[in-house]
PDB file of N, CA and C in Angstrom:
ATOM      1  N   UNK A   1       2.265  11.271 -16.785  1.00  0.00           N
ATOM      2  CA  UNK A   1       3.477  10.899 -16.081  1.00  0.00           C
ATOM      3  C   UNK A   1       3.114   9.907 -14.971  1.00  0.00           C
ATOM      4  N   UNK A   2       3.859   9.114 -14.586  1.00  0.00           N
ATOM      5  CA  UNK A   2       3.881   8.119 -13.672  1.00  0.00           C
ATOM      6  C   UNK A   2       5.131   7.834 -12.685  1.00  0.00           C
ATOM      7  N   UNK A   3       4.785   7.316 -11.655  1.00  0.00           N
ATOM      8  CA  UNK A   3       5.924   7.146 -10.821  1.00  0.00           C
ATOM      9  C   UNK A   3       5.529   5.889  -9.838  1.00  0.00           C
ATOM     10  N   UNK A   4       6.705   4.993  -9.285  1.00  0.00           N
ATOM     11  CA  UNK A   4       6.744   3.793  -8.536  1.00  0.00           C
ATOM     12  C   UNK A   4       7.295   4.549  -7.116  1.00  0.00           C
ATOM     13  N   UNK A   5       6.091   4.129  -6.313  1.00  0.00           N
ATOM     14  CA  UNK A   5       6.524   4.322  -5.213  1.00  0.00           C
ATOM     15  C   UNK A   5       6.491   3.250  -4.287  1.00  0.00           C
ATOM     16  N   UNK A   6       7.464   3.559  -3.131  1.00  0.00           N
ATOM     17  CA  UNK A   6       7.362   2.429  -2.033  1.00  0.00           C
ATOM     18  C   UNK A   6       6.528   2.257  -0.715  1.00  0.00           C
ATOM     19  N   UNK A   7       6.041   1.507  -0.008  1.00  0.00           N
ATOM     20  CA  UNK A   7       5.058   1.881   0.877  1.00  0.00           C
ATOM     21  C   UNK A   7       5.037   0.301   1.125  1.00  0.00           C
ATOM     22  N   UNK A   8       4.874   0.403   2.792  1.00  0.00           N
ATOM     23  CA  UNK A   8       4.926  -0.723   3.129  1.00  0.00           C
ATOM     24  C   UNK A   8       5.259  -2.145   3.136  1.00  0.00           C
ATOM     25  N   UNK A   9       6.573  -1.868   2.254  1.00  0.00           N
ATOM     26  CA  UNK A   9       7.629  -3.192   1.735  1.00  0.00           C
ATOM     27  C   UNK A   9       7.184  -3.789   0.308  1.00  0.00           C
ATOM     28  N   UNK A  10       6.217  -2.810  -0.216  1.00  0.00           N
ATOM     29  CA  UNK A  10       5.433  -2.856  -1.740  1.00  0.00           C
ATOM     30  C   UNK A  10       5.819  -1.960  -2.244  1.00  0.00           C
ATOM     31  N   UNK A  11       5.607  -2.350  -3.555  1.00  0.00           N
ATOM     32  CA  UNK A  11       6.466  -1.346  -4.746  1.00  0.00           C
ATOM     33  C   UNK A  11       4.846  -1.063  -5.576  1.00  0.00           C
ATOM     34  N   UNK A  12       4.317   0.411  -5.708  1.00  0.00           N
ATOM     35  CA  UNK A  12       3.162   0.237  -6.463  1.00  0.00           C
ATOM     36  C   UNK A  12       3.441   1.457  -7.497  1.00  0.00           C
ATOM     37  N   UNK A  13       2.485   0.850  -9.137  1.00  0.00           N
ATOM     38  CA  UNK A  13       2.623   2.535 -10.203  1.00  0.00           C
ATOM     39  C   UNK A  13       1.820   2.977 -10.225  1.00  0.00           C
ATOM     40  N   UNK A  14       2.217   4.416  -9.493  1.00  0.00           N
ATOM     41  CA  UNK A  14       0.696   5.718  -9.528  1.00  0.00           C
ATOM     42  C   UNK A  14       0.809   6.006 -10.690  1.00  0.00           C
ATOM     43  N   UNK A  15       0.097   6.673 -11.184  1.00  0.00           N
ATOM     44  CA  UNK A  15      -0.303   7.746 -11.745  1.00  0.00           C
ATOM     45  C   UNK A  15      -1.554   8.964 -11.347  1.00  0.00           C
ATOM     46  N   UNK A  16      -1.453  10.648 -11.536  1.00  0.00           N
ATOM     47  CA  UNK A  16      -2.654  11.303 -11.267  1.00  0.00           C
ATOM     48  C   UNK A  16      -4.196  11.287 -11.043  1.00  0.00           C
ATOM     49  N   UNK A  17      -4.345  10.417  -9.921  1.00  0.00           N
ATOM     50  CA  UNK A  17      -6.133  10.475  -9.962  1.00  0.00           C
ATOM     51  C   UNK A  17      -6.073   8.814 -10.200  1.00  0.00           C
ATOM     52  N   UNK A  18      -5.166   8.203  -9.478  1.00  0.00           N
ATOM     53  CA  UNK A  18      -5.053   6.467  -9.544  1.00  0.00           C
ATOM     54  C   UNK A  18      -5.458   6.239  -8.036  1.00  0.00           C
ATOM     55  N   UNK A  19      -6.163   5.139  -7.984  1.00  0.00           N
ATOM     56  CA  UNK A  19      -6.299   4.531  -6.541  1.00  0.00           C
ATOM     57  C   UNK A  19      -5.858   3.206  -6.294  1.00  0.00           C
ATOM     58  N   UNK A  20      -5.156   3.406  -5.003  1.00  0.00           N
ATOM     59  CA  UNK A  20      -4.230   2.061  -4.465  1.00  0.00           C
ATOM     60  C   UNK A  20      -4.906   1.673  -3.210  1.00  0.00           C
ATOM     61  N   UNK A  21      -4.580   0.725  -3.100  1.00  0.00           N
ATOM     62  CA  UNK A  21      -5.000   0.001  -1.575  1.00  0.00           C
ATOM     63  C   UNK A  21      -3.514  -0.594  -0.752  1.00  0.00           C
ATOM     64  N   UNK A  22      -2.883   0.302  -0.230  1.00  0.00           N
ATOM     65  CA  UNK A  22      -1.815   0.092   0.771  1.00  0.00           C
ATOM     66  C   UNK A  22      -2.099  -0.581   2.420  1.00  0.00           C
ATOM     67  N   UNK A  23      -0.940  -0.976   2.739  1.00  0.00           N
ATOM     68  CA  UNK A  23      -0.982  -1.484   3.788  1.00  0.00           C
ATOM     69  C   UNK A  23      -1.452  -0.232   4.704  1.00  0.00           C
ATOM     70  N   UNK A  24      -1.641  -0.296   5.952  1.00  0.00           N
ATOM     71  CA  UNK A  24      -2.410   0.068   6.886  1.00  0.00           C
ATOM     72  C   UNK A  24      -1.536   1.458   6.605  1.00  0.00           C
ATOM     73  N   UNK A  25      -2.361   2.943   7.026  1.00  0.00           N
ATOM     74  CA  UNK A  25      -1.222   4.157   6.987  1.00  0.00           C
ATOM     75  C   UNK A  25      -2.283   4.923   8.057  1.00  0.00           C
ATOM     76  N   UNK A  26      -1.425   5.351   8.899  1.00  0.00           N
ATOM     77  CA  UNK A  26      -2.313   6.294  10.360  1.00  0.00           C
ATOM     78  C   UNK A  26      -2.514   7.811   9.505  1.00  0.00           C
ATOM     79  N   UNK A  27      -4.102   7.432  10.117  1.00  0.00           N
ATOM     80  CA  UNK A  27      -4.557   8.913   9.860  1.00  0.00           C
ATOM     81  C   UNK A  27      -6.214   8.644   9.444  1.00  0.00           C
ATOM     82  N   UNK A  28      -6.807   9.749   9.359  1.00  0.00           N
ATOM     83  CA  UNK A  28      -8.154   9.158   9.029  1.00  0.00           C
ATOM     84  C   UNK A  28      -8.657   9.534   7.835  1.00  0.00           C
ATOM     85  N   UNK A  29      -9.764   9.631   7.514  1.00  0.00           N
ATOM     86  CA  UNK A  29     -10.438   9.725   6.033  1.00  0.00           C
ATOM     87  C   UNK A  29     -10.256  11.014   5.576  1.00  0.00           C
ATOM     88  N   UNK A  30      -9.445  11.847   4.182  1.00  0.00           N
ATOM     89  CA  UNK A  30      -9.577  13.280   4.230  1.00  0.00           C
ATOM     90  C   UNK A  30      -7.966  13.284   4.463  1.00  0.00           C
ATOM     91  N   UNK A  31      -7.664  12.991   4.974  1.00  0.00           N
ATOM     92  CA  UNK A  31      -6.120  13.431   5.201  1.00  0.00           C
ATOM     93  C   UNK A  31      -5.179  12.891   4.325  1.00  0.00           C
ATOM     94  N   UNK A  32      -4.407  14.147   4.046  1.00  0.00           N
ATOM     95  CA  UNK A  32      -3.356  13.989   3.408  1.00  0.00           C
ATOM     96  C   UNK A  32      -2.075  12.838   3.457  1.00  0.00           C
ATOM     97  N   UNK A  33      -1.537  12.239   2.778  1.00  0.00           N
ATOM     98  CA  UNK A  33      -0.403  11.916   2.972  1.00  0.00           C
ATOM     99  C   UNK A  33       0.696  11.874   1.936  1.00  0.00           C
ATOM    100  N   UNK A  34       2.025  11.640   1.880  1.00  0.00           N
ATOM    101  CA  UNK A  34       3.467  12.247   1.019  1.00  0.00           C
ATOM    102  C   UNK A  34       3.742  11.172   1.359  1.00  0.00           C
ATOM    103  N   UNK A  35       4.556  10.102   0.170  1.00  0.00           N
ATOM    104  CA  UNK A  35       5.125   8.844  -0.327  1.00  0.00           C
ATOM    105  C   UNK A  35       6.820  10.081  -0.744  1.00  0.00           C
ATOM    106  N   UNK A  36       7.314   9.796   0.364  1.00  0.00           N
ATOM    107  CA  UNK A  36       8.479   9.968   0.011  1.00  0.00           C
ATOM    108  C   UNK A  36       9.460   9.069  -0.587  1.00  0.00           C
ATOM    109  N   UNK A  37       9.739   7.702  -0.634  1.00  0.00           N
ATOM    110  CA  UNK A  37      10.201   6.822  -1.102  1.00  0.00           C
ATOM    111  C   UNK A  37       9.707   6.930  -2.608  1.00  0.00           C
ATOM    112  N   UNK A  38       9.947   7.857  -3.719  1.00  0.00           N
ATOM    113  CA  UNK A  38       9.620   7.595  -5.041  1.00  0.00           C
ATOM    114  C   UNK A  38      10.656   6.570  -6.107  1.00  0.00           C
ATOM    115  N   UNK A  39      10.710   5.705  -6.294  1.00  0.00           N
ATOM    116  CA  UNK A  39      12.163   4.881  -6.941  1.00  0.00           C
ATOM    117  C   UNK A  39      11.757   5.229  -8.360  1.00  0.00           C
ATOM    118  N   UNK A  40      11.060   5.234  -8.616  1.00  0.00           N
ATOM    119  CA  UNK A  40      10.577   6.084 -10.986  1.00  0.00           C
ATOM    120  C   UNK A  40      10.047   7.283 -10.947  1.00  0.00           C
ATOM    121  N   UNK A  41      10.574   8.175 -11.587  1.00  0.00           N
ATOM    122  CA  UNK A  41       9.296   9.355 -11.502  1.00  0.00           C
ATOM    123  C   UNK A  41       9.509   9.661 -13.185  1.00  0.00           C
ATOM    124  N   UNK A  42       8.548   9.098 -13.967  1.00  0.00           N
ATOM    125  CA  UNK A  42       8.623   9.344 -15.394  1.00  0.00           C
ATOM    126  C   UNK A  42       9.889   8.775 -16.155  1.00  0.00           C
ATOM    127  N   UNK A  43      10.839   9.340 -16.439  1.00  0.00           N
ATOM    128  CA  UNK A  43      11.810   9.029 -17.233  1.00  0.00           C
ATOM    129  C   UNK A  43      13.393   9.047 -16.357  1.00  0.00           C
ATOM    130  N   UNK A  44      13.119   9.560 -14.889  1.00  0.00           N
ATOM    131  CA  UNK A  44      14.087   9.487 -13.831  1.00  0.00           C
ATOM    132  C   UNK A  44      13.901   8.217 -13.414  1.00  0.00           C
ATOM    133  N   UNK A  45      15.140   7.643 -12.819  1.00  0.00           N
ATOM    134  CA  UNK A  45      15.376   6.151 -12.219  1.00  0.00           C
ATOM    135  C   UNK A  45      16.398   6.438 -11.018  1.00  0.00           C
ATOM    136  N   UNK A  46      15.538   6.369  -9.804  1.00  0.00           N
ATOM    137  CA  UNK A  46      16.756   6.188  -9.053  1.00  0.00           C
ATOM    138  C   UNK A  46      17.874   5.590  -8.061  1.00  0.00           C
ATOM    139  N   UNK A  47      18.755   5.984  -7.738  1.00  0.00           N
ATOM    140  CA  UNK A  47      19.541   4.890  -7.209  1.00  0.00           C
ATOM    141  C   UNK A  47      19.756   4.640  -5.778  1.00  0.00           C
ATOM    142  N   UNK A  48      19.097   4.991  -4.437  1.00  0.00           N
ATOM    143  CA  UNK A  48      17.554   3.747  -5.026  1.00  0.00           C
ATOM    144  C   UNK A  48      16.585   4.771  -5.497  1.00  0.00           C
ATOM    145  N   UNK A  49      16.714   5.926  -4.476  1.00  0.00           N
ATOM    146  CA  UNK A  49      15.472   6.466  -4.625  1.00  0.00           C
ATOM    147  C   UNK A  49      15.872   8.074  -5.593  1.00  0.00           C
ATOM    148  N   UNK A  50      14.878   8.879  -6.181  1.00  0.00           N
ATOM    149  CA  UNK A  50      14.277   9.650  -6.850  1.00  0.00           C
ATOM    150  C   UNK A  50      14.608  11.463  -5.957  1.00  0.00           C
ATOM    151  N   UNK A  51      15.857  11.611  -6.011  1.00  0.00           N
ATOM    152  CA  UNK A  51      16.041  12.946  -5.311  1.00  0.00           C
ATOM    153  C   UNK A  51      15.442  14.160  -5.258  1.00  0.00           C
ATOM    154  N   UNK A  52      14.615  14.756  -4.324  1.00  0.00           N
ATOM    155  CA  UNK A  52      13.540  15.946  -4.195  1.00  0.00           C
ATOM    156  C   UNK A  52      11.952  15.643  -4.583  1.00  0.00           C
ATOM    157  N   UNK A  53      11.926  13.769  -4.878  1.00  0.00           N
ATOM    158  CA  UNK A  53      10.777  13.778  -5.571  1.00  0.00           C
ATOM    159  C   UNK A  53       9.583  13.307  -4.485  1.00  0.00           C
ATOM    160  N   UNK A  54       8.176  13.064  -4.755  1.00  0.00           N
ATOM    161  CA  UNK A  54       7.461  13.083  -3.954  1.00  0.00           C
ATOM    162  C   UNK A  54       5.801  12.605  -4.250  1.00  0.00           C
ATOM    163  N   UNK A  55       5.321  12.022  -3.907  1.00  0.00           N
ATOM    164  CA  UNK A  55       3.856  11.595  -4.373  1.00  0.00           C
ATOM    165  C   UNK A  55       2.893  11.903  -3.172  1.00  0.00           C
ATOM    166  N   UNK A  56       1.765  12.708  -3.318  1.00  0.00           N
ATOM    167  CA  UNK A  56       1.029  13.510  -2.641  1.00  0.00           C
ATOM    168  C   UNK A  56      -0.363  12.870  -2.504  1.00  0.00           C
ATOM    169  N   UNK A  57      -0.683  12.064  -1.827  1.00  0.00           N
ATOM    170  CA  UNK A  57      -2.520  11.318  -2.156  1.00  0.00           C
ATOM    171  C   UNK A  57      -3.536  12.098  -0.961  1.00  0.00           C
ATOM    172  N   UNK A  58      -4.403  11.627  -1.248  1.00  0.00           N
ATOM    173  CA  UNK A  58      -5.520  11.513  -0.115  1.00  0.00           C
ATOM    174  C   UNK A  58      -6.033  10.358   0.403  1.00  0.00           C
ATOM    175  N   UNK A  59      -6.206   9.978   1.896  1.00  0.00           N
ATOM    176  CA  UNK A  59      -6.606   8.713   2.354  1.00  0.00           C
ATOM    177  C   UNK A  59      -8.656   8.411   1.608  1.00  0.00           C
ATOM    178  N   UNK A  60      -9.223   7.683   1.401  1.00  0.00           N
ATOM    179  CA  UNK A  60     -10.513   7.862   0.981  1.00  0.00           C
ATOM    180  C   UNK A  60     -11.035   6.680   2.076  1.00  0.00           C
ATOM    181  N   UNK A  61     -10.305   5.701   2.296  1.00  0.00           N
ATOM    182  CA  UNK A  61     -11.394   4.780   3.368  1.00  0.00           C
ATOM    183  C   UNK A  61      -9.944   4.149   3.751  1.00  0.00           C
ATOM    184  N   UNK A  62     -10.775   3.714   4.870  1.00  0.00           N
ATOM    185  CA  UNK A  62      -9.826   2.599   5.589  1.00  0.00           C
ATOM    186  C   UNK A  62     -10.340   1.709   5.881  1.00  0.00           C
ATOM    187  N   UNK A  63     -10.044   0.648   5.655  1.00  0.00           N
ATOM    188  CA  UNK A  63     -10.986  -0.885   5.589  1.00  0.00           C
ATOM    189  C   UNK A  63     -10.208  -1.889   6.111  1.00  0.00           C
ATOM    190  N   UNK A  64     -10.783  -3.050   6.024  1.00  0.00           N
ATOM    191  CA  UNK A  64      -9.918  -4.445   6.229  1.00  0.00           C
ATOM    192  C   UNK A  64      -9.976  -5.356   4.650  1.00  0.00           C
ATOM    193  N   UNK A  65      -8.941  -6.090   3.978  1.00  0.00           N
ATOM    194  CA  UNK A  65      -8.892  -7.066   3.262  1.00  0.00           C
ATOM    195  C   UNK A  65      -9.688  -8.278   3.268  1.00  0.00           C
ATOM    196  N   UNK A  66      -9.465  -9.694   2.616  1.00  0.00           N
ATOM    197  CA  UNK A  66     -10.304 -10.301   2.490  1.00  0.00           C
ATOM    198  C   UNK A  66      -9.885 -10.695   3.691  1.00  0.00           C
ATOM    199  N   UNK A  67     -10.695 -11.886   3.917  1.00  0.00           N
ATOM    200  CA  UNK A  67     -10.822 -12.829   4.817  1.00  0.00           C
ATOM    201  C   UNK A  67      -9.442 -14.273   4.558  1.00  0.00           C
ATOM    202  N   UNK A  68      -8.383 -14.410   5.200  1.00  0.00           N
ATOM    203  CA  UNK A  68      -7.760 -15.488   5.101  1.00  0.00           C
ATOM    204  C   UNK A  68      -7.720 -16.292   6.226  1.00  0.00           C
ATOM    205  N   UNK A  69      -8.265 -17.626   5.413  1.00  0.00           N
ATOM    206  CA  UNK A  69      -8.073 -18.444   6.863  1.00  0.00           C
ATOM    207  C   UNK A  69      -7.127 -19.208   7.334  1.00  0.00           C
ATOM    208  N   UNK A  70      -6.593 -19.414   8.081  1.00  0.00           N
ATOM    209  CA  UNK A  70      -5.174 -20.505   8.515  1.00  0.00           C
ATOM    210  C   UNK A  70      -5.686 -22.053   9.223  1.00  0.00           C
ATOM    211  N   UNK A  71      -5.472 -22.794   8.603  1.00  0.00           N
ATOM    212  CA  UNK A  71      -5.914 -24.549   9.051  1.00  0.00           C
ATOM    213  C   UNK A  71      -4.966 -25.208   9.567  1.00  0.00           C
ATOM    214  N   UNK A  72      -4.587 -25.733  10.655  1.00  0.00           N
ATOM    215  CA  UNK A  72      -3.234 -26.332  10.615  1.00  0.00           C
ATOM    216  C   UNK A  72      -3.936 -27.756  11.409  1.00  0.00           C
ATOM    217  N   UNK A  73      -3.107 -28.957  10.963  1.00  0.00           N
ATOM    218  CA  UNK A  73      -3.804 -30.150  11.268  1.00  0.00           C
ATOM    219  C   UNK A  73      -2.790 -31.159  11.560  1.00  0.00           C
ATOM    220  N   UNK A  74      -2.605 -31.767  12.222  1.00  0.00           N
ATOM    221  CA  UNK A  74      -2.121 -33.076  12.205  1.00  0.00           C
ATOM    222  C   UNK A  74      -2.724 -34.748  12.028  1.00  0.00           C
ATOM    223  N   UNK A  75      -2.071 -35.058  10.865  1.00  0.00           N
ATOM    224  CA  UNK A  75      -2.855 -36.298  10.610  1.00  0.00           C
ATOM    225  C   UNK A  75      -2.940 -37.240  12.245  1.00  0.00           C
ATOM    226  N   UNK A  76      -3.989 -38.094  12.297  1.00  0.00           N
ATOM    227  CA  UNK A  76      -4.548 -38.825  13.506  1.00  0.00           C
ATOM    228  C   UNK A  76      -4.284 -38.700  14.647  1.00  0.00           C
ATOM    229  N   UNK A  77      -4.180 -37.628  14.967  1.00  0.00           N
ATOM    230  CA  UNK A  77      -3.803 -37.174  16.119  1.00  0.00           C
ATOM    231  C   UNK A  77      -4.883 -36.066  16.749  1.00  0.00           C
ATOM    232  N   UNK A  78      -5.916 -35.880  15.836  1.00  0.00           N
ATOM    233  CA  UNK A  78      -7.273 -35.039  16.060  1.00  0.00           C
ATOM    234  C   UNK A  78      -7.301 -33.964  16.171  1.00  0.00           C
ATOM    235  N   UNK A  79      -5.779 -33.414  15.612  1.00  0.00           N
ATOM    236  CA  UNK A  79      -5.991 -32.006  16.156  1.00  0.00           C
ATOM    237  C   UNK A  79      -5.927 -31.310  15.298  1.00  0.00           C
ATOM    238  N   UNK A  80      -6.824 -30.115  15.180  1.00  0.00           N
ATOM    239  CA  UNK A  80      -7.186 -29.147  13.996  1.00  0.00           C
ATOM    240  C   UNK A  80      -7.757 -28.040  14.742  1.00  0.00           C
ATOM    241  N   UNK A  81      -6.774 -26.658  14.396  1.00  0.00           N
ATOM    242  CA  UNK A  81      -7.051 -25.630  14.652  1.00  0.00           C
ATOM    243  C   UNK A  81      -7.333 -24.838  13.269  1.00  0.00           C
ATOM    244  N   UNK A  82      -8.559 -23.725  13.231  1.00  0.00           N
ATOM    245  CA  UNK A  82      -9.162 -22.931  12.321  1.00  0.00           C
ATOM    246  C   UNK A  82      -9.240 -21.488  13.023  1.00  0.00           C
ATOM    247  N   UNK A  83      -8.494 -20.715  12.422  1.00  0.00           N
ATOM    248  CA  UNK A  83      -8.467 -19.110  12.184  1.00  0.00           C
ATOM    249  C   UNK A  83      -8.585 -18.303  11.519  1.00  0.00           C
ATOM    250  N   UNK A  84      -9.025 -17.212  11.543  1.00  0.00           N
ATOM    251  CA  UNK A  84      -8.940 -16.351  10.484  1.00  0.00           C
ATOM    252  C   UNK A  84      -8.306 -14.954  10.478  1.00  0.00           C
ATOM    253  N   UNK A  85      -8.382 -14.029   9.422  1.00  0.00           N
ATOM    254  CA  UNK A  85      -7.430 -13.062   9.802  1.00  0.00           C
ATOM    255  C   UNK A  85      -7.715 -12.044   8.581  1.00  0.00           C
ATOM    256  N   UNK A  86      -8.071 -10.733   8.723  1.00  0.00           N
ATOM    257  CA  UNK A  86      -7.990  -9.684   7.839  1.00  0.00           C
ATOM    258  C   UNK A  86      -7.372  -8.252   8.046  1.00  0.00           C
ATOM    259  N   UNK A  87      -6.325  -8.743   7.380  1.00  0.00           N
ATOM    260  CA  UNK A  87      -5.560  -7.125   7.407  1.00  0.00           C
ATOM    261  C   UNK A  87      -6.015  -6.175   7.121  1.00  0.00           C
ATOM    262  N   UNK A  88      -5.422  -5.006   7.890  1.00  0.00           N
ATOM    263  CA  UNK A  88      -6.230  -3.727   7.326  1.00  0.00           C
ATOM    264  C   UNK A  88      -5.525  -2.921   6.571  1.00  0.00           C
ATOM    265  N   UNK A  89      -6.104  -2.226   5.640  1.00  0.00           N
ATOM    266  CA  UNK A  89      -5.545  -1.689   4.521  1.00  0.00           C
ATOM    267  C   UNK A  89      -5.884  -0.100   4.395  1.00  0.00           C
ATOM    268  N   UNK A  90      -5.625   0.508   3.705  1.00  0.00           N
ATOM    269  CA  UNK A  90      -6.077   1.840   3.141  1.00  0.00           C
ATOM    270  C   UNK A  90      -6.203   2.106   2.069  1.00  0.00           C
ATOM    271  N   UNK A  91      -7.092   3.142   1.293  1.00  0.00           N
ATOM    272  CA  UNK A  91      -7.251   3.171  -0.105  1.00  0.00           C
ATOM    273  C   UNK A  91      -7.141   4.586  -0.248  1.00  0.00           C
ATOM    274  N   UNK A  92      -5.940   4.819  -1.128  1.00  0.00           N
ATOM    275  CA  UNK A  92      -5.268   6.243  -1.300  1.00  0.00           C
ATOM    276  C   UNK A  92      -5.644   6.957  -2.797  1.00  0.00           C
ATOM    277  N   UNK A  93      -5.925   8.078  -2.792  1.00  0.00           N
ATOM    278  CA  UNK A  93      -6.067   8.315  -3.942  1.00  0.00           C
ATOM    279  C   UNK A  93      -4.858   9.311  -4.523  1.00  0.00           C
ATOM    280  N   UNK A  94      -4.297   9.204  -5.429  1.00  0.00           N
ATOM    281  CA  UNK A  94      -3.201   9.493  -5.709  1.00  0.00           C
ATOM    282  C   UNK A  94      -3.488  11.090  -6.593  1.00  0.00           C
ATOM    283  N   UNK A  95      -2.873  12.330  -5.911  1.00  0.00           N
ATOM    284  CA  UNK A  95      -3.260  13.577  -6.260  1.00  0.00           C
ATOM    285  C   UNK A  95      -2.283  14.297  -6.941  1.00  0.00           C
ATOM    286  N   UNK A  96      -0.711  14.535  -6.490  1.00  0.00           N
ATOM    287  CA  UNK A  96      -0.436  14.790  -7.408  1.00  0.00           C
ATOM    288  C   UNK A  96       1.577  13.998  -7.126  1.00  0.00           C
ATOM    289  N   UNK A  97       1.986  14.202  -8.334  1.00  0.00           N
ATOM    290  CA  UNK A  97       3.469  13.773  -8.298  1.00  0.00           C
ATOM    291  C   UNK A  97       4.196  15.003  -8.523  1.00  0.00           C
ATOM    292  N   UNK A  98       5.313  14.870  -7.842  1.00  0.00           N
ATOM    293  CA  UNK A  98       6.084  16.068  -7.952  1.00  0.00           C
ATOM    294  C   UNK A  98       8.037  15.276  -8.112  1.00  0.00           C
ATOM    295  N   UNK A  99       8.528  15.828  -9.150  1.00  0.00           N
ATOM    296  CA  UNK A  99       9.404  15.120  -9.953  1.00  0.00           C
ATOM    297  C   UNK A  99      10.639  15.969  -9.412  1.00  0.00           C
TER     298      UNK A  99
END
């Protein structure tokens, strides 16, 4: 069974013992967390969301993403600024769904 859940303005498909990398979620390594926003849970669709339903993970690391850099330049005018930037993410392991 599978289910689409929502999280952080992303739409992702678990399934039992699947690992995701979500936007940033408070809490530390070991801890639980509940995706209440379920919009599919198997053969249910809902309008928006999935009534009584629920996706149950464990956090496993918390990290940062790649590296993106931002360049912004103006032709002859010499000016060029260089930044960079890595979001931080989490990597959930998906334990169980409840429909």
């Amino acid at each position: 069974m599978f289910a689409v859940i929502k999280t952080g303005g992303k739409q992702y498909r678990v399934q039992k013992d699947s690992i995701i990398v979500v936007e940033l979620l408070k809490g530390n390594v070991g801890d639980k967390v509940t995706f209440d926003e379920v919009l599919m849970a198997g053969d249910k669709v809902g309008t928006p969301t999935v009534k009584g339903a629920s996706v149950q993970g464990t956090i496993t690391k918390q990290t940062r993403g790649e590296k993106v850099i931002v360049f912004k330049k103006k032709r002859r005018q010499g000016y060029r600024r260089k930044n960079g930037h890595k979001q931080p993410q989490t990597v959930v392991q998906i334990d169980e769904i409840k429909a």
